[in-house]
PDB file of N, CA and C in Angstrom:
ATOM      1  N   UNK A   1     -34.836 -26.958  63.718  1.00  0.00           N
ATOM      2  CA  UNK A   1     -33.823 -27.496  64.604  1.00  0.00           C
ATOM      3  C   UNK A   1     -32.727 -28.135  63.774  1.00  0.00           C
ATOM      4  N   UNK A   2     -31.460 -28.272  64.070  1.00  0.00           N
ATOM      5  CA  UNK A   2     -30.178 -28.148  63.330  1.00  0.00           C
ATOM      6  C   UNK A   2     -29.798 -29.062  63.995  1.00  0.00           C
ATOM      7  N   UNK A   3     -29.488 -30.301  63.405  1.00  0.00           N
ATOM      8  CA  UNK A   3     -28.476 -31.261  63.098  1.00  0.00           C
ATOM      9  C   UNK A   3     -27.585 -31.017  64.526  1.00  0.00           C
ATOM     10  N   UNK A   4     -26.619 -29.597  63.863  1.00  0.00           N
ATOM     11  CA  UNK A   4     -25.445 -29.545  64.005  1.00  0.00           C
ATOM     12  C   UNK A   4     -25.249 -29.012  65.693  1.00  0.00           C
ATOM     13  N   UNK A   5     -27.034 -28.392  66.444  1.00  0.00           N
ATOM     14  CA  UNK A   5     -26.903 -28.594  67.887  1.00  0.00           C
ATOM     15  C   UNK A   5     -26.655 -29.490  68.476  1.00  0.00           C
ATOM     16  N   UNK A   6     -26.583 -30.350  68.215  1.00  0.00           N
ATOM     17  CA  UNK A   6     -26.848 -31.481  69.405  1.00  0.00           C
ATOM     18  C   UNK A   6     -25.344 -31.890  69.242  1.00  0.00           C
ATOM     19  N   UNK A   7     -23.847 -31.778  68.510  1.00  0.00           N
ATOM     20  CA  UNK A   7     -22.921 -32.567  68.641  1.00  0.00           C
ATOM     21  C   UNK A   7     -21.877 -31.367  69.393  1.00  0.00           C
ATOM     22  N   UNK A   8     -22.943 -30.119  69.744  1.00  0.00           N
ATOM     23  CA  UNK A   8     -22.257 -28.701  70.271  1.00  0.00           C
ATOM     24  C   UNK A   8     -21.478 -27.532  69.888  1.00  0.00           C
ATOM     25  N   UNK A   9     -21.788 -27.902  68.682  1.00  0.00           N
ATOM     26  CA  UNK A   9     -21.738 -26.736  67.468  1.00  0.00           C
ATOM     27  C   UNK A   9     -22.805 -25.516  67.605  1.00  0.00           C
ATOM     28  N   UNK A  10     -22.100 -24.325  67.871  1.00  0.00           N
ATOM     29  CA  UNK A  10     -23.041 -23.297  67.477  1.00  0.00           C
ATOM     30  C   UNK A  10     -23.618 -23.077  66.165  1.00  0.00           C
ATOM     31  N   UNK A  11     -23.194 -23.297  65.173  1.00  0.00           N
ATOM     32  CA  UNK A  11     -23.736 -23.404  63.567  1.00  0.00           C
ATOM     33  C   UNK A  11     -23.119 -23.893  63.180  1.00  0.00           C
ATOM     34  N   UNK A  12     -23.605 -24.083  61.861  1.00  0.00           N
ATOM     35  CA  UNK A  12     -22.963 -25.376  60.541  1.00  0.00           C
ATOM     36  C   UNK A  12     -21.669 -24.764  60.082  1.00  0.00           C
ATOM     37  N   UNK A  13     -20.196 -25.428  60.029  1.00  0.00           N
ATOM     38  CA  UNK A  13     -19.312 -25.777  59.776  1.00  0.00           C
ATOM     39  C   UNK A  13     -19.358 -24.602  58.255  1.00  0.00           C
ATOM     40  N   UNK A  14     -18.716 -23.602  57.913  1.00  0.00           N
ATOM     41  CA  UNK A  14     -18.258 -22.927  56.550  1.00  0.00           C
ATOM     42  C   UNK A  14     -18.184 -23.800  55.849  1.00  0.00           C
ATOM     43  N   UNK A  15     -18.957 -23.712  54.592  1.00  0.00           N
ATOM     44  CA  UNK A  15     -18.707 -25.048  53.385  1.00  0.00           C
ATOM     45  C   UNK A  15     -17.162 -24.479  52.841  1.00  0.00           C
ATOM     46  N   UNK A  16     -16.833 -25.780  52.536  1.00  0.00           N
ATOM     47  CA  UNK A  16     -15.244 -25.163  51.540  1.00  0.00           C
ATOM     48  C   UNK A  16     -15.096 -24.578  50.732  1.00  0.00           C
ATOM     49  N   UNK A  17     -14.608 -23.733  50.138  1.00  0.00           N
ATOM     50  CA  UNK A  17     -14.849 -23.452  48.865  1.00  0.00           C
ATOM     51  C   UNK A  17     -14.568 -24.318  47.609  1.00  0.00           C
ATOM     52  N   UNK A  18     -15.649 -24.461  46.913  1.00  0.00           N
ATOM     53  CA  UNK A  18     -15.132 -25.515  45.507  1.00  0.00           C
ATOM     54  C   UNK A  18     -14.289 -25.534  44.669  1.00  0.00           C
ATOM     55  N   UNK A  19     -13.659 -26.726  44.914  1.00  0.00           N
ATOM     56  CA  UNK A  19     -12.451 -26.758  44.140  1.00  0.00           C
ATOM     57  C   UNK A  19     -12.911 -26.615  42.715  1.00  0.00           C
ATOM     58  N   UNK A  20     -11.931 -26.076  42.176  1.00  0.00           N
ATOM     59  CA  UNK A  20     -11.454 -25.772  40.319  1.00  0.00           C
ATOM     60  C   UNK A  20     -11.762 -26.753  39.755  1.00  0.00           C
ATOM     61  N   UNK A  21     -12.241 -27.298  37.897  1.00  0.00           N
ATOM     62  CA  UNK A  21     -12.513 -27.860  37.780  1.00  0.00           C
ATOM     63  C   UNK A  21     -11.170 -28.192  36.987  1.00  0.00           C
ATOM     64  N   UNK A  22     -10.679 -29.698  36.779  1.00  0.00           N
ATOM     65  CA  UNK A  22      -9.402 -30.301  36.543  1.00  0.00           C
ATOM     66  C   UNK A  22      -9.542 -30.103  34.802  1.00  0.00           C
ATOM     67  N   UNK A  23      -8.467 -30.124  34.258  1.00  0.00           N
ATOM     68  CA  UNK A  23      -8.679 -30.155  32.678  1.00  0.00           C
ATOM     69  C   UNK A  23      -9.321 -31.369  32.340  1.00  0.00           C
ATOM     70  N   UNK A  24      -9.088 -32.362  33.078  1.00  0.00           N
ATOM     71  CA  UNK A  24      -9.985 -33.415  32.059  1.00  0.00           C
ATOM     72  C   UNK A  24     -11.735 -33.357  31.759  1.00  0.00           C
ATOM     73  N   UNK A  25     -12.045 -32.371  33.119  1.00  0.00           N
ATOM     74  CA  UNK A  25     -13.580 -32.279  33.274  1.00  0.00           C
ATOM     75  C   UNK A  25     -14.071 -32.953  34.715  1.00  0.00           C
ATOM     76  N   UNK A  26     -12.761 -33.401  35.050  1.00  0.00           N
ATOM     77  CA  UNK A  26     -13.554 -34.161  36.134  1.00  0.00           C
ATOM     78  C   UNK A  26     -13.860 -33.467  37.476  1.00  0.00           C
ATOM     79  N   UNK A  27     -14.307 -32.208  37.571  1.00  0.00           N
ATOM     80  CA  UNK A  27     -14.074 -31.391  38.678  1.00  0.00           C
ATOM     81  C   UNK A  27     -15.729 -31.738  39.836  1.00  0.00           C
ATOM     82  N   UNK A  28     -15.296 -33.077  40.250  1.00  0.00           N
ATOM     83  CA  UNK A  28     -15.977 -33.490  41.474  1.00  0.00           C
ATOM     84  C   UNK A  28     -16.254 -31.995  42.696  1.00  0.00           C
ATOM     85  N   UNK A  29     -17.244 -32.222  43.450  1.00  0.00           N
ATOM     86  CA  UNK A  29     -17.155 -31.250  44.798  1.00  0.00           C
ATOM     87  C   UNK A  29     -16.271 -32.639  45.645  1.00  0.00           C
ATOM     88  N   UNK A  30     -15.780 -31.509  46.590  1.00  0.00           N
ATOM     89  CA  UNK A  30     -14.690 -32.554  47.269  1.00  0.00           C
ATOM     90  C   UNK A  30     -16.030 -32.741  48.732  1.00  0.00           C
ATOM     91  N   UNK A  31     -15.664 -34.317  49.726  1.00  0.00           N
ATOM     92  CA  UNK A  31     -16.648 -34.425  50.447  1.00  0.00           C
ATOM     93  C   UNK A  31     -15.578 -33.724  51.854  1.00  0.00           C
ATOM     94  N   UNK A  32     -16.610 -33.348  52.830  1.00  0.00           N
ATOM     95  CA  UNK A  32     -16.147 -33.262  53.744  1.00  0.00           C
ATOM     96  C   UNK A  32     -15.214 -34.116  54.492  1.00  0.00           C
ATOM     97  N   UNK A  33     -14.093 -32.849  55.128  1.00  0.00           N
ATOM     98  CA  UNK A  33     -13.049 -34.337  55.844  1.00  0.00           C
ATOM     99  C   UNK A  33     -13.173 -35.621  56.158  1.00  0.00           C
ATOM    100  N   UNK A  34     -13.997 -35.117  57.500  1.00  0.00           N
ATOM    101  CA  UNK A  34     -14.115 -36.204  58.177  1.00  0.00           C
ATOM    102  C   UNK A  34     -15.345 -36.972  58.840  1.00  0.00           C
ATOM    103  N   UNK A  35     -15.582 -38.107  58.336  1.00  0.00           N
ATOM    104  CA  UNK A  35     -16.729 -38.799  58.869  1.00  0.00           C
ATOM    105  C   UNK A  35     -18.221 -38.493  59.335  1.00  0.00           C
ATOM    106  N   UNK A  36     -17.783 -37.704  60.904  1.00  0.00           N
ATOM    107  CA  UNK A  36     -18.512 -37.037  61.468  1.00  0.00           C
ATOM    108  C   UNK A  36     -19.166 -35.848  60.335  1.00  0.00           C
ATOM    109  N   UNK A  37     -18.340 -34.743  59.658  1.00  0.00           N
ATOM    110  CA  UNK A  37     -18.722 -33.882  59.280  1.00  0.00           C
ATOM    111  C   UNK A  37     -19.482 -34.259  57.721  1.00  0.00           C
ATOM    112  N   UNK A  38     -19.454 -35.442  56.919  1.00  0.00           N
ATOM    113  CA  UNK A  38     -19.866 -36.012  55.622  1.00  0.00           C
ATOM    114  C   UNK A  38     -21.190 -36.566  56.887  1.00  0.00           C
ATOM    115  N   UNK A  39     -21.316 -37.242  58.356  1.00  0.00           N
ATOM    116  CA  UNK A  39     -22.563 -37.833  58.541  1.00  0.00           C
ATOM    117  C   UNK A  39     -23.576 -36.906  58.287  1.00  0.00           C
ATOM    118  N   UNK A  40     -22.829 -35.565  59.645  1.00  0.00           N
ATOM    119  CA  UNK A  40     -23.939 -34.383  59.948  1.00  0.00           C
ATOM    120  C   UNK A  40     -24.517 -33.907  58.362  1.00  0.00           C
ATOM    121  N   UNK A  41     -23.667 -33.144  57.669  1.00  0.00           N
ATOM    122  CA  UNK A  41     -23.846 -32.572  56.517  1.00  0.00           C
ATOM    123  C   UNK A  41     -24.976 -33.641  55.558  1.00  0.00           C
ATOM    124  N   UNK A  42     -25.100 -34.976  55.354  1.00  0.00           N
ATOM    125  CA  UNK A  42     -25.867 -35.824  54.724  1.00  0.00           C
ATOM    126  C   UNK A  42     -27.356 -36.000  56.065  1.00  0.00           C
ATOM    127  N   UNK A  43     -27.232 -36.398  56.911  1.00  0.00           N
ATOM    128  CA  UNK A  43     -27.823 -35.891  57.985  1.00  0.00           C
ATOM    129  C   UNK A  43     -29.189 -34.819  58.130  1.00  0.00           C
ATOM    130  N   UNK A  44     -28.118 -33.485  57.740  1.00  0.00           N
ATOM    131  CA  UNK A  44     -29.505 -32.451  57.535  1.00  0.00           C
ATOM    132  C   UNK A  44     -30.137 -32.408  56.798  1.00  0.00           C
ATOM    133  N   UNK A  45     -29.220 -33.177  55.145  1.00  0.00           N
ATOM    134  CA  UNK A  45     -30.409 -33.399  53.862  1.00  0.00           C
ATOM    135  C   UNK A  45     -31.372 -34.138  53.840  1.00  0.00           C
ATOM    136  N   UNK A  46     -31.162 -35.171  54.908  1.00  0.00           N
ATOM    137  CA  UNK A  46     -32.258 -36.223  54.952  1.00  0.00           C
ATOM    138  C   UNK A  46     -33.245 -35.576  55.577  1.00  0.00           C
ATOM    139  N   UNK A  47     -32.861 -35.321  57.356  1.00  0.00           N
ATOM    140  CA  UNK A  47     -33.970 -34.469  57.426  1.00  0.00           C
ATOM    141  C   UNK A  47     -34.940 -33.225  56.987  1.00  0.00           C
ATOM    142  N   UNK A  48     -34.121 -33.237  56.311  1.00  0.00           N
ATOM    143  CA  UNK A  48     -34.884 -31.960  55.371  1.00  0.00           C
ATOM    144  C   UNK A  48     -35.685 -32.247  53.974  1.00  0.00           C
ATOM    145  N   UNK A  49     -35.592 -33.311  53.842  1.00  0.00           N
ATOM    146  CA  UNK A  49     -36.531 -34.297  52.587  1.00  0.00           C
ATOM    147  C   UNK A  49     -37.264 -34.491  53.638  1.00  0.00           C
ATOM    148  N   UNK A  50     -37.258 -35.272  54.428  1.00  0.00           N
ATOM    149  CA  UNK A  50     -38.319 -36.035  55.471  1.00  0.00           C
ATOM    150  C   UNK A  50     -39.463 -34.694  56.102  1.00  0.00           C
ATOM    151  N   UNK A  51     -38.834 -33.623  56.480  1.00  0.00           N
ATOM    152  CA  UNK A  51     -39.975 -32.816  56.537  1.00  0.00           C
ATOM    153  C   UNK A  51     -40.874 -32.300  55.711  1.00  0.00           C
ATOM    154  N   UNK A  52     -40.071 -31.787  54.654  1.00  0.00           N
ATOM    155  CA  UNK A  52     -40.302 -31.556  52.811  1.00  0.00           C
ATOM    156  C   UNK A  52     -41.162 -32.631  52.561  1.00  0.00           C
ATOM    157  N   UNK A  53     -41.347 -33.735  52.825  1.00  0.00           N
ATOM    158  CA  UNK A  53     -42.493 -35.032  53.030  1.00  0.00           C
ATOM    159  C   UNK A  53     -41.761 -35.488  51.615  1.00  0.00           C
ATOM    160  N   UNK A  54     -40.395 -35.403  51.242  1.00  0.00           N
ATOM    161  CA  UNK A  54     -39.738 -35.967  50.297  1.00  0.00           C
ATOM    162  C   UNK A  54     -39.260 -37.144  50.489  1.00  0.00           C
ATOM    163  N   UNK A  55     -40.221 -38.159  50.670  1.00  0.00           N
ATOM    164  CA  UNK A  55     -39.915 -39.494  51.595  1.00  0.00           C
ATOM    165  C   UNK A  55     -39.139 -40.330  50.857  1.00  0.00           C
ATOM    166  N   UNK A  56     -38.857 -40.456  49.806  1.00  0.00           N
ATOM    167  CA  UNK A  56     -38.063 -41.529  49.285  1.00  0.00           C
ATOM    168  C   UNK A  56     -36.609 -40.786  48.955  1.00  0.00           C
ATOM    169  N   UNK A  57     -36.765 -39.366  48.849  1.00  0.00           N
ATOM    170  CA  UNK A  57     -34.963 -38.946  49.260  1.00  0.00           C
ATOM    171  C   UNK A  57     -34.379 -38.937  50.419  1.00  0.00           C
ATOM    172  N   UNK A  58     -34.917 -38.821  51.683  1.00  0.00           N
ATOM    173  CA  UNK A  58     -34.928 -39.180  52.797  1.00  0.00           C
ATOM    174  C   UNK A  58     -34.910 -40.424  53.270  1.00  0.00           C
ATOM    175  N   UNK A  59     -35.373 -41.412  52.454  1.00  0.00           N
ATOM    176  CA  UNK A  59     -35.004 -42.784  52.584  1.00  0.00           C
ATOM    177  C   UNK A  59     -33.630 -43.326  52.226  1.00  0.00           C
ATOM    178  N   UNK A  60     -32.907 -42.571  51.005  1.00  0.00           N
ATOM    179  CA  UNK A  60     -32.084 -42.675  50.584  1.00  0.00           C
ATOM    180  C   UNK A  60     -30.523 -41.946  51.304  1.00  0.00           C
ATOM    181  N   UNK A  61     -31.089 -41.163  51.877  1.00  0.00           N
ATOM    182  CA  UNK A  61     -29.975 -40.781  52.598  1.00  0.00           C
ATOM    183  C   UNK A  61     -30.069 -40.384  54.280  1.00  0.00           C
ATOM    184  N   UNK A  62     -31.369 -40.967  54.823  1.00  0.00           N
ATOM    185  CA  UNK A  62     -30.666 -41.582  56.126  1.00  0.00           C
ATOM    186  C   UNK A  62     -29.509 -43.041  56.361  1.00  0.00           C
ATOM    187  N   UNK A  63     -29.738 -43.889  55.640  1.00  0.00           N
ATOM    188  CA  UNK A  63     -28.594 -44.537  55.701  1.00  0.00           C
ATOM    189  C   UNK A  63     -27.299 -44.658  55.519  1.00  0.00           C
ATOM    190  N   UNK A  64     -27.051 -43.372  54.355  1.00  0.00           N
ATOM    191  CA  UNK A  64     -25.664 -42.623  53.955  1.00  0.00           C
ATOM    192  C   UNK A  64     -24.859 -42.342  55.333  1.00  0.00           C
ATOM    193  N   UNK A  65     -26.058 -40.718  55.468  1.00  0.00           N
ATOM    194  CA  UNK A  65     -25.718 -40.374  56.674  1.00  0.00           C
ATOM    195  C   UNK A  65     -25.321 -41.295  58.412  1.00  0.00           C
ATOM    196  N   UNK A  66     -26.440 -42.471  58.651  1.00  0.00           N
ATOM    197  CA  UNK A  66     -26.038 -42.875  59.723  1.00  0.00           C
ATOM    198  C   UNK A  66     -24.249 -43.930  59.857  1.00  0.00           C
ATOM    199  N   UNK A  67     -24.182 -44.689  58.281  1.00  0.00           N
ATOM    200  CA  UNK A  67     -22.749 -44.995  57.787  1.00  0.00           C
ATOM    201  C   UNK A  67     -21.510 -44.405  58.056  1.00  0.00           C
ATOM    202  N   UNK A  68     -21.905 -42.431  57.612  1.00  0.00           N
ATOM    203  CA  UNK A  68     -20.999 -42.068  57.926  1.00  0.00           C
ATOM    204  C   UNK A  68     -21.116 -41.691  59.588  1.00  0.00           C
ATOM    205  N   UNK A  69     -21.981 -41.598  60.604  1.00  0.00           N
ATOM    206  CA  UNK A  69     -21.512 -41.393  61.444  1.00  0.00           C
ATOM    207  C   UNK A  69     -21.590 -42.983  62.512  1.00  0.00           C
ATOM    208  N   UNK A  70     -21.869 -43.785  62.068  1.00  0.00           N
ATOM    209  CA  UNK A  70     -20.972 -44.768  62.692  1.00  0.00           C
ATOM    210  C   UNK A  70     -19.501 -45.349  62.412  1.00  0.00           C
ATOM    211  N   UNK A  71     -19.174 -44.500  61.302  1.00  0.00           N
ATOM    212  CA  UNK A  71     -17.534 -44.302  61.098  1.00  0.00           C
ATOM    213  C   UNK A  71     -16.759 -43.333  61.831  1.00  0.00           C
ATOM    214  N   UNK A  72     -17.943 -42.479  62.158  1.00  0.00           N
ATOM    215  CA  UNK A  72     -16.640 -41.532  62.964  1.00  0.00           C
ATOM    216  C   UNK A  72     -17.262 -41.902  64.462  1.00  0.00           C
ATOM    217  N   UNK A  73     -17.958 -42.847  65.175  1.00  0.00           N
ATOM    218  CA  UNK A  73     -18.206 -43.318  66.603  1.00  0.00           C
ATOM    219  C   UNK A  73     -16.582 -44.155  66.376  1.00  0.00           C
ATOM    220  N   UNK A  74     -16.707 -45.081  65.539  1.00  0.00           N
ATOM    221  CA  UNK A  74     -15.653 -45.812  65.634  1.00  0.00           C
ATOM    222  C   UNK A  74     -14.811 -45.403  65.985  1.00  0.00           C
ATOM    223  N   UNK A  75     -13.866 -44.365  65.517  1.00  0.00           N
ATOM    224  CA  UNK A  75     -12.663 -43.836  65.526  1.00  0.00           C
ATOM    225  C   UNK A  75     -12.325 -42.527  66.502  1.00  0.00           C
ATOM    226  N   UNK A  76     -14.066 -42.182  67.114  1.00  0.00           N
ATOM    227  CA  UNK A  76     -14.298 -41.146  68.361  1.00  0.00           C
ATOM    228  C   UNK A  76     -13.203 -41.667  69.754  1.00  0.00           C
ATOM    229  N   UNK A  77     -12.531 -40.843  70.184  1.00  0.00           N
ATOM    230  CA  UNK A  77     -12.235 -41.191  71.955  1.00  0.00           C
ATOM    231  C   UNK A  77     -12.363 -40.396  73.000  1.00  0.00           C
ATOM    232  N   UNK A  78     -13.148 -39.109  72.424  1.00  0.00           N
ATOM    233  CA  UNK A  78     -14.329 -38.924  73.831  1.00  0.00           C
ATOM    234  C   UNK A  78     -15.561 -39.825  74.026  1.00  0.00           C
ATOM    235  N   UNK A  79     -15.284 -40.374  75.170  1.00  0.00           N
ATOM    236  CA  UNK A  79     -16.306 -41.311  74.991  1.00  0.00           C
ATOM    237  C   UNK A  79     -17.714 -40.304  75.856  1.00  0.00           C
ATOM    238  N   UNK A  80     -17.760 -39.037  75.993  1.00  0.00           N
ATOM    239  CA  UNK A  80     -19.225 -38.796  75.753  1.00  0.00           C
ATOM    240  C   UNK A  80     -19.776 -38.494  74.531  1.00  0.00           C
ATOM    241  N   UNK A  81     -19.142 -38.070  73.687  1.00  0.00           N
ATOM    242  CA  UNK A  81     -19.340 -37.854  72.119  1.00  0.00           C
ATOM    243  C   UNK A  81     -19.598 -38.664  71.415  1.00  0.00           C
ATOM    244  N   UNK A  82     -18.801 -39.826  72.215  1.00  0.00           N
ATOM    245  CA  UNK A  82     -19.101 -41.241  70.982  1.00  0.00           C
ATOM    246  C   UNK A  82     -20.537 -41.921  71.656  1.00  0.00           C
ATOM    247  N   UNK A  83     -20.966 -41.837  72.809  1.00  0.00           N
ATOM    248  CA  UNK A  83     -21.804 -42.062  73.244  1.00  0.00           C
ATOM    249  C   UNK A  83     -23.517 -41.007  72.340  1.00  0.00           C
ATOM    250  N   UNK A  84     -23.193 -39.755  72.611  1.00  0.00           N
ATOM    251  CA  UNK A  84     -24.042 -38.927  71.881  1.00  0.00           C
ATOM    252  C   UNK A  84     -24.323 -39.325  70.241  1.00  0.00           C
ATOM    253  N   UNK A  85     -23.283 -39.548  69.893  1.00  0.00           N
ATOM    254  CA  UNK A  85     -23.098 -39.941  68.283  1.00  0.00           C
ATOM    255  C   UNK A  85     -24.125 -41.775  68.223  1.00  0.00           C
ATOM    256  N   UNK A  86     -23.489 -42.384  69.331  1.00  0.00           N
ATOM    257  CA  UNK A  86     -24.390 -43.556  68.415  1.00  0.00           C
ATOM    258  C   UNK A  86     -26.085 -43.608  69.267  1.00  0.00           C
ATOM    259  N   UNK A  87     -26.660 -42.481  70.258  1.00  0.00           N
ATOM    260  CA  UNK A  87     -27.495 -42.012  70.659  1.00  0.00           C
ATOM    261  C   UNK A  87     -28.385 -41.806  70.091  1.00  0.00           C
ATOM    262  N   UNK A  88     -27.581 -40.770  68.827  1.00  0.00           N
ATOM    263  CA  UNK A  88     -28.468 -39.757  67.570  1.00  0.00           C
ATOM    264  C   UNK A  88     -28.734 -41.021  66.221  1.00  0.00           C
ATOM    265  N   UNK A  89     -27.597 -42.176  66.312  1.00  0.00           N
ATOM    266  CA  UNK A  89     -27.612 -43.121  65.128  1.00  0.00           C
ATOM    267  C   UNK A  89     -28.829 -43.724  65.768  1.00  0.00           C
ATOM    268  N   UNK A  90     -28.971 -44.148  66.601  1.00  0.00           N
ATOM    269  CA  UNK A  90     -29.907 -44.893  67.100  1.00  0.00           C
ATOM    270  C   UNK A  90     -31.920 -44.645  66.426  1.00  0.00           C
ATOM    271  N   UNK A  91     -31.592 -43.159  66.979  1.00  0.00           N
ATOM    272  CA  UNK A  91     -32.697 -42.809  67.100  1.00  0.00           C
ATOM    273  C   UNK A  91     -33.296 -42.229  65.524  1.00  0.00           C
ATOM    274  N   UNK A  92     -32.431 -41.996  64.830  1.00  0.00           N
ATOM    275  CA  UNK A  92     -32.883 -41.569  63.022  1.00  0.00           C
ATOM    276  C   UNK A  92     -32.810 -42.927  62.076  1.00  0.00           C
ATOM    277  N   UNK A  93     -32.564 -44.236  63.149  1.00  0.00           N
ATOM    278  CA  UNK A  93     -32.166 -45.528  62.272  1.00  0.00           C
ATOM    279  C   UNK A  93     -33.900 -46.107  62.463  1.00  0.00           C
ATOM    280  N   UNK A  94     -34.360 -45.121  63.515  1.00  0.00           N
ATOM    281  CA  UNK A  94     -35.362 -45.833  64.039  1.00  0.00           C
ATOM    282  C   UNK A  94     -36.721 -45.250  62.844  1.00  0.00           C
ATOM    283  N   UNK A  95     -36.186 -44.172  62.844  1.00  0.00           N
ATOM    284  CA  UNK A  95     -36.647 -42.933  61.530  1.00  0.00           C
ATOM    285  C   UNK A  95     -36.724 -43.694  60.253  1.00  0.00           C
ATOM    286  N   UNK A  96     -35.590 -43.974  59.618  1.00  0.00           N
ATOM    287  CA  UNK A  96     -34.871 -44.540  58.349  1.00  0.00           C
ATOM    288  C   UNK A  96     -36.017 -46.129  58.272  1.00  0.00           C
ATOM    289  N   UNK A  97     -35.878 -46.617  59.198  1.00  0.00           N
ATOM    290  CA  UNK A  97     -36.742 -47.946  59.418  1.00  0.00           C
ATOM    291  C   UNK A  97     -38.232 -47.226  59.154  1.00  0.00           C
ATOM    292  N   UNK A  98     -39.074 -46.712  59.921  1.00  0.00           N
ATOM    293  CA  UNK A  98     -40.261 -46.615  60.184  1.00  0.00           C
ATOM    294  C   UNK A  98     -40.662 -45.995  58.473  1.00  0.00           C
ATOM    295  N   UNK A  99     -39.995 -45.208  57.923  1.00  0.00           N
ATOM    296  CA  UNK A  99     -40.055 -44.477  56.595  1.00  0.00           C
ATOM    297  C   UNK A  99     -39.603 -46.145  55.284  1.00  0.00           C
ATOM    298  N   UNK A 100     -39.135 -46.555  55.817  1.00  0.00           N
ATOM    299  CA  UNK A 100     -38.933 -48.014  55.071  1.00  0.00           C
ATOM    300  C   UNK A 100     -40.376 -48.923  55.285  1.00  0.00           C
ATOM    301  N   UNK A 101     -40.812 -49.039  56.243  1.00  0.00           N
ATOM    302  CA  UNK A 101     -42.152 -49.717  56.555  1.00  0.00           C
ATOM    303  C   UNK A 101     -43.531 -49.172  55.767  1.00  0.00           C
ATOM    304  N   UNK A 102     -42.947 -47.667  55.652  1.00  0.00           N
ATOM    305  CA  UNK A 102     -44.273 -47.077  55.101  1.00  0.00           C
ATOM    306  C   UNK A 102     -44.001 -47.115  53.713  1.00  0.00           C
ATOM    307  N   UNK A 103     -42.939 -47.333  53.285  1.00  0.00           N
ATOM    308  CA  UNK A 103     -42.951 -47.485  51.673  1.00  0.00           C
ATOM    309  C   UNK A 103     -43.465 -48.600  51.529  1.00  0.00           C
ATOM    310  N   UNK A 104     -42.950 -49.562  52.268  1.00  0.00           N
ATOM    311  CA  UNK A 104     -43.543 -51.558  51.647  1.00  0.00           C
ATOM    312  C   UNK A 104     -44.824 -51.012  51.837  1.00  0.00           C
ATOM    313  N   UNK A 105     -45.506 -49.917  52.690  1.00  0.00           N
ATOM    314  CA  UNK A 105     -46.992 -50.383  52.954  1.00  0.00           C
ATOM    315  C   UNK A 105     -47.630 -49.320  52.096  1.00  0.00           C
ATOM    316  N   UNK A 106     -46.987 -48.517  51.378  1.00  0.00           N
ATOM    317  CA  UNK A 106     -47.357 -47.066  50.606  1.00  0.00           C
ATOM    318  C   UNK A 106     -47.076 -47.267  49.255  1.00  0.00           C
ATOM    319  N   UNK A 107     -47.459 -47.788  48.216  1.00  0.00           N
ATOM    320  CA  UNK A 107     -46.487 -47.791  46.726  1.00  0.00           C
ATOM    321  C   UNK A 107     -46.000 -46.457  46.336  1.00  0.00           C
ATOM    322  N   UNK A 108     -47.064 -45.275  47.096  1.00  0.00           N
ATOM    323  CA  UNK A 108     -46.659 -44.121  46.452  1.00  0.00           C
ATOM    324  C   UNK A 108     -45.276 -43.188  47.657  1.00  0.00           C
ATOM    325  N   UNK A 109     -44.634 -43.863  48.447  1.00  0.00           N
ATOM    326  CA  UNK A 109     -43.648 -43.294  48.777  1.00  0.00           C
ATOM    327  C   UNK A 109     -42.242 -44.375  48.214  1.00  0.00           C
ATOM    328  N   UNK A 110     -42.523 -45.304  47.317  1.00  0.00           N
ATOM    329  CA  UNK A 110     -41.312 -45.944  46.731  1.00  0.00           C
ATOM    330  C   UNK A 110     -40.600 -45.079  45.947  1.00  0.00           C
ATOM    331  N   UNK A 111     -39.498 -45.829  45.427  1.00  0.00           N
ATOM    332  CA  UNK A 111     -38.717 -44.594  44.814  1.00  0.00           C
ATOM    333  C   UNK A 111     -38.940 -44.780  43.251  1.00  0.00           C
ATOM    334  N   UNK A 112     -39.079 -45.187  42.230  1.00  0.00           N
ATOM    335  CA  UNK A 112     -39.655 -44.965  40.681  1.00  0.00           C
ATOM    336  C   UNK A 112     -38.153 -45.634  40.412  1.00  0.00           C
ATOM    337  N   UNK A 113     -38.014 -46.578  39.517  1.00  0.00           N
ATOM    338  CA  UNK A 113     -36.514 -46.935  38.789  1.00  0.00           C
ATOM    339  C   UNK A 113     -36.711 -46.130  37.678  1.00  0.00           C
TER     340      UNK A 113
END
């Protein structure tokens, strides 16, 4: 199941193509436009560690992801969308938490410095 159903997307958004790399070396991937599309896109990686039972990368980037999409609720003005959006924050914060509980109570899902 895909992320990218539930905000009424038939499939995931064409990645961009990667930009060139600059002469100095610094040839970053550029992030997605906007908010919404950097939440979803961080979003599916989490869930996809979290099934992968990759619990401490999934720890690490449900909170990315829910950041960026309570940046784009903010600045949403369909308000059924913005409603759906902090719906879905709600409910993977609840995720992000419960996977936080099991690390304090798991040493072996912490993350290693």
């Amino acid at each position: 199941r895909s992320v990218w159903n539930w905000m009424g997307t038939r499939a995931k958004p064409k990645p961009k193509p990667k930009p060139q790399a600059k002469p100095n070396g610094g040839g970053k991937r550029a992030r997605p436009e906007t908010p919404l599309e950097a939440g979803l896109s961080t979003l599916e990686a989490a869930v996809a560690a979290d099934e992968a039972a990759d619990f401490a990368r999934a720890r690490a980037l449900y909170p990315a992801a829910l950041e960026d999409l309570l940046s784009a609720a903010k600045t949403e003005t369909d308000a059924a969308k913005k409603e759906l959006i902090l719906s879905k924050v709600g409910q993977y914060m609840h995720r992000a938490e419960a996977l936080k509980a099991a690390a304090a109570a798991a040493p072996a899902l912490r993350t290693s410095a």
